[in-house]
PDB file of N, CA and C in Angstrom:
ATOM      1  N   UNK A   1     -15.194   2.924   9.325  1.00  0.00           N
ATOM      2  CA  UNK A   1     -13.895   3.125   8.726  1.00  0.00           C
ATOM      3  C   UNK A   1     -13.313   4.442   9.243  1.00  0.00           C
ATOM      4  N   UNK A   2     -11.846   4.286   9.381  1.00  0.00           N
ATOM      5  CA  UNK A   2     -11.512   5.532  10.207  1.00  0.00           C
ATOM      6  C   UNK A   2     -11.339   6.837   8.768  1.00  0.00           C
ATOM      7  N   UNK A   3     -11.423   8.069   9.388  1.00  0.00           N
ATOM      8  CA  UNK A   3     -10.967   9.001   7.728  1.00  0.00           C
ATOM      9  C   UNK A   3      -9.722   8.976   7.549  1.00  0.00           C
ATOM     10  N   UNK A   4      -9.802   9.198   6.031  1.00  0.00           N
ATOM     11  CA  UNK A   4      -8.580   8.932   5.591  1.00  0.00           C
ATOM     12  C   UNK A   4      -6.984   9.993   5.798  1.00  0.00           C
ATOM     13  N   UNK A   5      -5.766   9.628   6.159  1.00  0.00           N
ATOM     14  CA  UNK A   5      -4.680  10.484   6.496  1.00  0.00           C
ATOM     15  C   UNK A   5      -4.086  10.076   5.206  1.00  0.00           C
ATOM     16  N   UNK A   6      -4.050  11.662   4.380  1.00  0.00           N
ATOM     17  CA  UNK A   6      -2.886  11.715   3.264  1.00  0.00           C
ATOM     18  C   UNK A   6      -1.225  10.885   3.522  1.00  0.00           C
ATOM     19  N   UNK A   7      -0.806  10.643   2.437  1.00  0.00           N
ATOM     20  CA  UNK A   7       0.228  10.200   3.001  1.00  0.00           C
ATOM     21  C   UNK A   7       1.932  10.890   2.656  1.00  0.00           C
ATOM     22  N   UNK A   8       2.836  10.402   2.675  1.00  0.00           N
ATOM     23  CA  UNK A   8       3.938  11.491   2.412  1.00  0.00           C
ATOM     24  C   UNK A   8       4.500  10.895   1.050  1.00  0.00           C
ATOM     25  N   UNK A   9       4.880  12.573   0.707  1.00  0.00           N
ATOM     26  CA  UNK A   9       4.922  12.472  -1.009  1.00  0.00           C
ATOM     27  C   UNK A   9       5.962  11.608  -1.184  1.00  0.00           C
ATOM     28  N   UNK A  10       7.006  11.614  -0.335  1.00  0.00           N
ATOM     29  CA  UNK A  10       7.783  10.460  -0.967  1.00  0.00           C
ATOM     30  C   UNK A  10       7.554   9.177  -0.868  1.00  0.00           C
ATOM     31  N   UNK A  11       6.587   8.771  -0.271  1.00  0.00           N
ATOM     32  CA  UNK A  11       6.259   7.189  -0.045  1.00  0.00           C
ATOM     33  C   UNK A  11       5.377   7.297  -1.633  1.00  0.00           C
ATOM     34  N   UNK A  12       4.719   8.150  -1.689  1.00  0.00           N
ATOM     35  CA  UNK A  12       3.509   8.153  -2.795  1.00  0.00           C
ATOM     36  C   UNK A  12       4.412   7.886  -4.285  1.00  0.00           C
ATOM     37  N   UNK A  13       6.007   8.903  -3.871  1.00  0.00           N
ATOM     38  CA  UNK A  13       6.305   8.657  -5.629  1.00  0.00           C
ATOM     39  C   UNK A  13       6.858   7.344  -5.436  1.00  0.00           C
ATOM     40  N   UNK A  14       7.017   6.384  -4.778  1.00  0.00           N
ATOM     41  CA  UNK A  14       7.932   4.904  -4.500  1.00  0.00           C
ATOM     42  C   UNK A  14       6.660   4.346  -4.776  1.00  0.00           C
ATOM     43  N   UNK A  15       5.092   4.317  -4.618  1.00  0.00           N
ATOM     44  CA  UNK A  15       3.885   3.559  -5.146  1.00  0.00           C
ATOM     45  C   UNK A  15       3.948   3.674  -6.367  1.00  0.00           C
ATOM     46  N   UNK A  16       4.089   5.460  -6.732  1.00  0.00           N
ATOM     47  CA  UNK A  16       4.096   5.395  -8.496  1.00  0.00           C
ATOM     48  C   UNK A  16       5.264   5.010  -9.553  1.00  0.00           C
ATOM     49  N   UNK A  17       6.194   5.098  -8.556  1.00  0.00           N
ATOM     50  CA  UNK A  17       7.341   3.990  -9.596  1.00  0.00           C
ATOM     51  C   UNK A  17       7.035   2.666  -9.931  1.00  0.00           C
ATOM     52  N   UNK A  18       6.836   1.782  -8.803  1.00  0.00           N
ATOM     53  CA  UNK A  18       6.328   0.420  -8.573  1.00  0.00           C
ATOM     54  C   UNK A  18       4.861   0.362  -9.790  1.00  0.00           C
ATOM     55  N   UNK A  19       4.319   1.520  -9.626  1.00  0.00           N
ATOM     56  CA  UNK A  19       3.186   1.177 -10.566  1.00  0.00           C
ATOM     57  C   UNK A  19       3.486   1.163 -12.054  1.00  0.00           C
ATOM     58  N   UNK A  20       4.523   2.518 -12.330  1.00  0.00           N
ATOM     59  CA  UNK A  20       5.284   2.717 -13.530  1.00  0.00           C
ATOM     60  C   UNK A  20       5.167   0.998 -14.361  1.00  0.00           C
ATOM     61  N   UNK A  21       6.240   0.820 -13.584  1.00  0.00           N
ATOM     62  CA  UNK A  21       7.048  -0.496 -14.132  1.00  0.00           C
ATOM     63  C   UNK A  21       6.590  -1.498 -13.632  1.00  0.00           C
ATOM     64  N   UNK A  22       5.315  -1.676 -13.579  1.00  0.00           N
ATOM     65  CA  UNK A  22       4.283  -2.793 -13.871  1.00  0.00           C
ATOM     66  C   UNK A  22       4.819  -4.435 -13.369  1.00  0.00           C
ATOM     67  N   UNK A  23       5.308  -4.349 -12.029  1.00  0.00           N
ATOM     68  CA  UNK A  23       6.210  -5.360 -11.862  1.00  0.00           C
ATOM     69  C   UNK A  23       5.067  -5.902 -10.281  1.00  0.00           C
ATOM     70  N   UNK A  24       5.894  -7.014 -10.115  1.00  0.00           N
ATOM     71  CA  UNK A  24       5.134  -7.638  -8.703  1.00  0.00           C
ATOM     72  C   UNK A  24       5.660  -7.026  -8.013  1.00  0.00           C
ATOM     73  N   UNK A  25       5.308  -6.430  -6.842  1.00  0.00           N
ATOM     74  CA  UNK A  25       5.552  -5.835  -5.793  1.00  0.00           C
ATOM     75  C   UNK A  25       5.041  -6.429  -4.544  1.00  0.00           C
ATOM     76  N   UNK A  26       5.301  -6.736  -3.637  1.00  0.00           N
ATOM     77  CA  UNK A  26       5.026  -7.590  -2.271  1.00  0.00           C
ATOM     78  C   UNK A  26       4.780  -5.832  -1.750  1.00  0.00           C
ATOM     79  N   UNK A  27       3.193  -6.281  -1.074  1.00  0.00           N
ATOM     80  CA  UNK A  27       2.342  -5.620  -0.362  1.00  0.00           C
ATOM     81  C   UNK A  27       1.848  -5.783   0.842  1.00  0.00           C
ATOM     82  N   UNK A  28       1.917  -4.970   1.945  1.00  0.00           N
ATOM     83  CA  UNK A  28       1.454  -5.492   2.993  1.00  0.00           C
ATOM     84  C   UNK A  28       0.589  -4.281   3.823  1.00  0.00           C
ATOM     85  N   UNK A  29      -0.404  -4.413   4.322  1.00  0.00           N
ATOM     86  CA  UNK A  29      -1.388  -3.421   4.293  1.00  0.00           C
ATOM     87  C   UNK A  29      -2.657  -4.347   5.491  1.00  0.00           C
ATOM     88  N   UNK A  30      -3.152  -3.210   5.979  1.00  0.00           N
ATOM     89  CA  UNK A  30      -4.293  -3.613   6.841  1.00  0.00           C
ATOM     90  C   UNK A  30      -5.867  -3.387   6.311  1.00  0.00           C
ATOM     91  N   UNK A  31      -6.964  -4.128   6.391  1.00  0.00           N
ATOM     92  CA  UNK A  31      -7.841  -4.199   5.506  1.00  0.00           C
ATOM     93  C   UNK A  31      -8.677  -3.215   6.751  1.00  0.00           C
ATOM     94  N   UNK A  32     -10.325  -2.934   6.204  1.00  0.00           N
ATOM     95  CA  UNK A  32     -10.886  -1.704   7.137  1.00  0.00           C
ATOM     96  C   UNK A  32     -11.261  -3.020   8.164  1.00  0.00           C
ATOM     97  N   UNK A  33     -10.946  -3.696   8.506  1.00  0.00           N
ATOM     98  CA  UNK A  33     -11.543  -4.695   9.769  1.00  0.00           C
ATOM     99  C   UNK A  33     -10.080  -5.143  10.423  1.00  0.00           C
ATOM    100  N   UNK A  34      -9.100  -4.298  10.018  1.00  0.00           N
ATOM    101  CA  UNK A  34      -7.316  -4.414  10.964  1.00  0.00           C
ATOM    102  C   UNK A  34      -7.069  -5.791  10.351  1.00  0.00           C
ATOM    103  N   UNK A  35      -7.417  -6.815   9.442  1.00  0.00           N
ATOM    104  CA  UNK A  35      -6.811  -7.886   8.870  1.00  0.00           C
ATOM    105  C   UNK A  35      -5.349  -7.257   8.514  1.00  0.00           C
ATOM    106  N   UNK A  36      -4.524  -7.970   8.817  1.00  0.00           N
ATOM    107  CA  UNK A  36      -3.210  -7.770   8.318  1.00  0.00           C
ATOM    108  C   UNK A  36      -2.809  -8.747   7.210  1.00  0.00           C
ATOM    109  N   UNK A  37      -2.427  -7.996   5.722  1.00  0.00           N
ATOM    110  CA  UNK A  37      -2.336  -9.148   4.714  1.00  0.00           C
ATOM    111  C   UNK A  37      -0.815  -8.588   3.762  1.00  0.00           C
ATOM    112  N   UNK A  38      -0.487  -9.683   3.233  1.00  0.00           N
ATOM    113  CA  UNK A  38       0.588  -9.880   2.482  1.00  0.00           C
ATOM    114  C   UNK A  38       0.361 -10.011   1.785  1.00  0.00           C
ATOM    115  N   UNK A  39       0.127  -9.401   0.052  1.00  0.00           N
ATOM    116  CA  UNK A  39       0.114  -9.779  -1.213  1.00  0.00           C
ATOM    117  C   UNK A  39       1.117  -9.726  -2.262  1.00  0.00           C
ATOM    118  N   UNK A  40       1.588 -10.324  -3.127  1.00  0.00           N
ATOM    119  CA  UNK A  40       2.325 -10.021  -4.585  1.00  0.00           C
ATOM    120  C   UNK A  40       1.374  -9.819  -5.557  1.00  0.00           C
ATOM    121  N   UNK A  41       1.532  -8.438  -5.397  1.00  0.00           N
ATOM    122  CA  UNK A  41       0.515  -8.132  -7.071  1.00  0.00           C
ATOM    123  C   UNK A  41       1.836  -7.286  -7.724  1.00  0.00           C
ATOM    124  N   UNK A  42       0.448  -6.679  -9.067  1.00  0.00           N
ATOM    125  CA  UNK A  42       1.067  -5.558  -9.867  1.00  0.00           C
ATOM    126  C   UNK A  42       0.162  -4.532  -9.524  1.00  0.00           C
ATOM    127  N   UNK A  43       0.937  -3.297  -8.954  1.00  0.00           N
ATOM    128  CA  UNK A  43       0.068  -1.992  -9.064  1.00  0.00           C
ATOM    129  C   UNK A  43      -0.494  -1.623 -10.053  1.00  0.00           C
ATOM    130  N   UNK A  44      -1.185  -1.458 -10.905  1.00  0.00           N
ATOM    131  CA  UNK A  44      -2.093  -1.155 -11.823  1.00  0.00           C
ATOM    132  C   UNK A  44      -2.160   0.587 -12.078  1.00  0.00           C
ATOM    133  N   UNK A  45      -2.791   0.983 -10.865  1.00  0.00           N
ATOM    134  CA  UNK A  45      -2.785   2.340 -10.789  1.00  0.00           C
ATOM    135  C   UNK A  45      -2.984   2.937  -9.399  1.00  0.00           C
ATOM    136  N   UNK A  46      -2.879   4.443  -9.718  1.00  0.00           N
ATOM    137  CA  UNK A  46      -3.088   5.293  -8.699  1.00  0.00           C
ATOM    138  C   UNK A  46      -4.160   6.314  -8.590  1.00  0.00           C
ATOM    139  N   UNK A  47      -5.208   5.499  -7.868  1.00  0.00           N
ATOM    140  CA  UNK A  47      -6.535   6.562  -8.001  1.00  0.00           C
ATOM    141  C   UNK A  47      -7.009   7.847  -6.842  1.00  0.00           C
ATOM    142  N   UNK A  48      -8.008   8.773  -7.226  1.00  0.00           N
ATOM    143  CA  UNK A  48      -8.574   9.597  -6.323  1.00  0.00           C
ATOM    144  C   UNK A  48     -10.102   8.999  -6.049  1.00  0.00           C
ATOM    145  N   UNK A  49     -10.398   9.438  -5.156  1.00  0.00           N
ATOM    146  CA  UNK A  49     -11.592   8.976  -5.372  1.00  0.00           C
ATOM    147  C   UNK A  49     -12.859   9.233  -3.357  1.00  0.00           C
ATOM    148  N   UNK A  50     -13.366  10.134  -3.711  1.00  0.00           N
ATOM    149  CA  UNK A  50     -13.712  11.180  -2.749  1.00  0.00           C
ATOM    150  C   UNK A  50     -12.887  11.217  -1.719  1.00  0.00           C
ATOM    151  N   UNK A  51     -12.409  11.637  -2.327  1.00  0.00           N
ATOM    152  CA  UNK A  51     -10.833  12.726  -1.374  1.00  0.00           C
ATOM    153  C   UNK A  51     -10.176  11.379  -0.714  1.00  0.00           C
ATOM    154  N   UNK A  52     -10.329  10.507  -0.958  1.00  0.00           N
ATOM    155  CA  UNK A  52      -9.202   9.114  -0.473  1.00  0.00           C
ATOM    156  C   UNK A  52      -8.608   8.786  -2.000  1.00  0.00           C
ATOM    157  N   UNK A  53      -7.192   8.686  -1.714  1.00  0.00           N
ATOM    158  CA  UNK A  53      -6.230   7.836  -2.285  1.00  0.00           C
ATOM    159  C   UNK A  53      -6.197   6.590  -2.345  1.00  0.00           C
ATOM    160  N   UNK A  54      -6.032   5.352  -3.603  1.00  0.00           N
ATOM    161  CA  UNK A  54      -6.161   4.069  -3.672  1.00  0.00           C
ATOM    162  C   UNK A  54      -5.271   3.678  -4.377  1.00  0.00           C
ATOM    163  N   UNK A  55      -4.634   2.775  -3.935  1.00  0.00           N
ATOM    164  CA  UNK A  55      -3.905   1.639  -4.903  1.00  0.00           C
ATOM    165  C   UNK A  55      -4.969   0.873  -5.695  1.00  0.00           C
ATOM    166  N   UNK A  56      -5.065   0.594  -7.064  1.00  0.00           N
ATOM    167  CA  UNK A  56      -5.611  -0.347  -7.521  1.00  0.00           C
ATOM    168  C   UNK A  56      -4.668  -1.422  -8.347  1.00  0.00           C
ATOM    169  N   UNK A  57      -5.022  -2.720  -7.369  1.00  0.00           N
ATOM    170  CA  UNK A  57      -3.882  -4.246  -8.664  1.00  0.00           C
ATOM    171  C   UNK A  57      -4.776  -4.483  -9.449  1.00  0.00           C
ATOM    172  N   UNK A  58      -4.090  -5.154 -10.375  1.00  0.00           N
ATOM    173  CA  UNK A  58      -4.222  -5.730 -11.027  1.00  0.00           C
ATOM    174  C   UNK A  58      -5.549  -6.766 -10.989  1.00  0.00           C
ATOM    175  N   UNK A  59      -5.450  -7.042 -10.105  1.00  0.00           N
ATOM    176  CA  UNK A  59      -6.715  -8.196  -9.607  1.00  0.00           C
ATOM    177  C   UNK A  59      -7.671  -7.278  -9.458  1.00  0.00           C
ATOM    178  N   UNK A  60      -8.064  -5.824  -9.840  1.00  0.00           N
ATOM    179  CA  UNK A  60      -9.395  -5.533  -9.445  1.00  0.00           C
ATOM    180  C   UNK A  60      -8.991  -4.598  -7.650  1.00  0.00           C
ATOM    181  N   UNK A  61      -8.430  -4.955  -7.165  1.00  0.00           N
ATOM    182  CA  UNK A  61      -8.221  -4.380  -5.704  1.00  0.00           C
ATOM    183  C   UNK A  61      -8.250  -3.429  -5.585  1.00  0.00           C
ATOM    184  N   UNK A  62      -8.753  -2.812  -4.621  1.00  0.00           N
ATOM    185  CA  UNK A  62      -8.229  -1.254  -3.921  1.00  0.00           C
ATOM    186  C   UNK A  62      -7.661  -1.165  -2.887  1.00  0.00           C
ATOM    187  N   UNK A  63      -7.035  -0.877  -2.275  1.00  0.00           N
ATOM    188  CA  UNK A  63      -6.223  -0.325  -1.212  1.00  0.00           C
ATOM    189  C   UNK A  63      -6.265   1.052  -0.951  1.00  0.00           C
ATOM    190  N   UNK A  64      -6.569   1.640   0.256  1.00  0.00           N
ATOM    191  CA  UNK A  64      -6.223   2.572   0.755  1.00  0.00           C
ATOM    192  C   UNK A  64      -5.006   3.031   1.171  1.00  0.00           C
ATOM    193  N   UNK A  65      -4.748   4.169   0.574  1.00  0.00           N
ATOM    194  CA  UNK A  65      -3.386   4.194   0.802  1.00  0.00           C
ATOM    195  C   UNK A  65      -2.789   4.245   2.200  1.00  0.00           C
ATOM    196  N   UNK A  66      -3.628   5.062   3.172  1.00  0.00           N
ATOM    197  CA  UNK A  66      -3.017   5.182   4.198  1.00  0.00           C
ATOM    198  C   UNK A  66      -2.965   3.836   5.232  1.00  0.00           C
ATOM    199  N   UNK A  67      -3.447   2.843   4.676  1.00  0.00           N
ATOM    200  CA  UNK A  67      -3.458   1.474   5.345  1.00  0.00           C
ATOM    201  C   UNK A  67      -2.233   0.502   4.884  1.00  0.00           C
ATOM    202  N   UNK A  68      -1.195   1.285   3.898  1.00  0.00           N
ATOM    203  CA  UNK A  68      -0.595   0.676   3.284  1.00  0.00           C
ATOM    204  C   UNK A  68       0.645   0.107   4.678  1.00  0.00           C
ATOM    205  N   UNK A  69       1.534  -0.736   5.066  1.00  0.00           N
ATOM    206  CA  UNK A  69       2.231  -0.673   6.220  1.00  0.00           C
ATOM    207  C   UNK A  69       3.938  -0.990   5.474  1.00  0.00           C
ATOM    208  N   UNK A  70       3.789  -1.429   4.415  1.00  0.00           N
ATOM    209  CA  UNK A  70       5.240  -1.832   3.686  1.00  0.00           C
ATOM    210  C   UNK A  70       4.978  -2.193   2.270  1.00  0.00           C
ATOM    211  N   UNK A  71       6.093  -1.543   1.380  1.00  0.00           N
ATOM    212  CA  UNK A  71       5.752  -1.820  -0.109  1.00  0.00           C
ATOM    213  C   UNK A  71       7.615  -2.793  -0.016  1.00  0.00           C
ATOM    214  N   UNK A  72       7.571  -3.790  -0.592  1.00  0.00           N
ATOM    215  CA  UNK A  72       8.877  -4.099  -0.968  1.00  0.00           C
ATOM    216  C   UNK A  72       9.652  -4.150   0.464  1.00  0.00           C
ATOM    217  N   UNK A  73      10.770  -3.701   0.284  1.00  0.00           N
ATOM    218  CA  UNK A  73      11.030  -3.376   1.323  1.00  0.00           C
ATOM    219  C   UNK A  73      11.232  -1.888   2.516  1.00  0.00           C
ATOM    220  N   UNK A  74      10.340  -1.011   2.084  1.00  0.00           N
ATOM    221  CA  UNK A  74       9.940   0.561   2.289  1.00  0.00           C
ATOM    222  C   UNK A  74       8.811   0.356   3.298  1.00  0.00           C
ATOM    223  N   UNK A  75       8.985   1.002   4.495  1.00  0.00           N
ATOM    224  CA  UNK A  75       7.862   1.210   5.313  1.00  0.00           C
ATOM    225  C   UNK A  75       7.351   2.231   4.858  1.00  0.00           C
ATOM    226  N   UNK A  76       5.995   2.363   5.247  1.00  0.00           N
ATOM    227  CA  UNK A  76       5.223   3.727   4.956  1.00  0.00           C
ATOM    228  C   UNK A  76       5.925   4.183   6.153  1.00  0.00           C
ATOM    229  N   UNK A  77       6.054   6.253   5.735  1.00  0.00           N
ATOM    230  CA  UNK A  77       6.314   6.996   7.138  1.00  0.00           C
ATOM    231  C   UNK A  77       5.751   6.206   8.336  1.00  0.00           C
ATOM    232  N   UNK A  78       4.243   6.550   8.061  1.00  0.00           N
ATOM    233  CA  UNK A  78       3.489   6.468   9.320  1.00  0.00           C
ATOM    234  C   UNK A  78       3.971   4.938  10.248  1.00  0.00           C
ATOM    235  N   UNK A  79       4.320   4.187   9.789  1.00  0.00           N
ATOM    236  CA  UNK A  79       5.131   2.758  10.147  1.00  0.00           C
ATOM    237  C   UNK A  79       6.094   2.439  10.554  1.00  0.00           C
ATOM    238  N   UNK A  80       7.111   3.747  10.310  1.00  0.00           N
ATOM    239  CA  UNK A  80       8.130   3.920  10.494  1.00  0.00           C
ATOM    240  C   UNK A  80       8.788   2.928  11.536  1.00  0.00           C
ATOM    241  N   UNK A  81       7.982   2.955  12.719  1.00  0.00           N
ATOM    242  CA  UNK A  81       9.103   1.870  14.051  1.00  0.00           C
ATOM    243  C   UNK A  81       8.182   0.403  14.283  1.00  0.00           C
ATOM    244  N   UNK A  82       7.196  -0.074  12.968  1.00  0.00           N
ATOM    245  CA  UNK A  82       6.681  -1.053  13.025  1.00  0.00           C
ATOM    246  C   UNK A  82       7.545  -2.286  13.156  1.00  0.00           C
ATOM    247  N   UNK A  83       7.709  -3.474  13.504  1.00  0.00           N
ATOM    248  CA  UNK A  83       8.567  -4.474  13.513  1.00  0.00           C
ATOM    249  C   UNK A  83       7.655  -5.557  13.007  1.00  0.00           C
ATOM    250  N   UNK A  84       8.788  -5.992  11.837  1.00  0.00           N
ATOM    251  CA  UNK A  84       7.800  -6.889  11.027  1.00  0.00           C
ATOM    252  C   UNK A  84       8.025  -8.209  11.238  1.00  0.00           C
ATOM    253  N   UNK A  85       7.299  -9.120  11.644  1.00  0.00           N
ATOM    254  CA  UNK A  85       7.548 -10.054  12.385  1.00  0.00           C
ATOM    255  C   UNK A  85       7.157 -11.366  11.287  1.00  0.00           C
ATOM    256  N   UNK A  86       6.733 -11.214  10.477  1.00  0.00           N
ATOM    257  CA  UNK A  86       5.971 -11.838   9.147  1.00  0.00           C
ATOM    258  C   UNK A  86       7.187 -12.811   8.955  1.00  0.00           C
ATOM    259  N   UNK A  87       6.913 -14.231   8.171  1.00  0.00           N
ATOM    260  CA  UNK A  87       7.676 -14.887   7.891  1.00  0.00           C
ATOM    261  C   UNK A  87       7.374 -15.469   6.285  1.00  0.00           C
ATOM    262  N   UNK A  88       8.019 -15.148   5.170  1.00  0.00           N
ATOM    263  CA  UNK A  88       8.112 -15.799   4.039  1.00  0.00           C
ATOM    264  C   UNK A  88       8.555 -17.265   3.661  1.00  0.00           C
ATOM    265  N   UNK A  89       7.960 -17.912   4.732  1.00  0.00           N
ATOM    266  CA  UNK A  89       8.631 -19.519   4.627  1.00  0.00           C
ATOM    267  C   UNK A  89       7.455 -20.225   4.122  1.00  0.00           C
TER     268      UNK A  89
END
């Protein structure tokens, strides 16, 4: 697994709103084996946890934050000139 890169505070307070208000949020994120996945959960919370940052849903999940690639419609910084080629059909 690569180490973890903090991420930027304003992407972080747009996770903790989304988590706030306990709503589905379309997730899209790379797993530690580069799987690229699309989920609708509910953020649950926002954990620490030896010095890495995690999304946890609802379902039990964790996410790393810095693997996160799009919340909604918000790229993470680091994603910034990603082109999302994904299709919701």
């Amino acid at each position: 697994m690569e180490t973890y890169k903090p991420i930027d505070c304003g992407f972080y307070d747009i996770l903790e709103a989304n988590a706030t208000q306990k709503r589905y949020t379309k997730i899209q994120y790379y797993t530690d084996i580069h799987e690229f996945i699309t989920t609708n959960a509910v953020i649950k919370n926002l954990i620490t946890a030896q010095g890495e940052e995690f999304m946890e849903l609802a379902t039990g999940e964790l996410i790393r934050l810095d693997q996160i690639v799009k919340i909604d419609e918000t790229f993470a910084p680091h994603y910034a000139g990603y082109q999302d080629f994904t299709c919701d059909c």
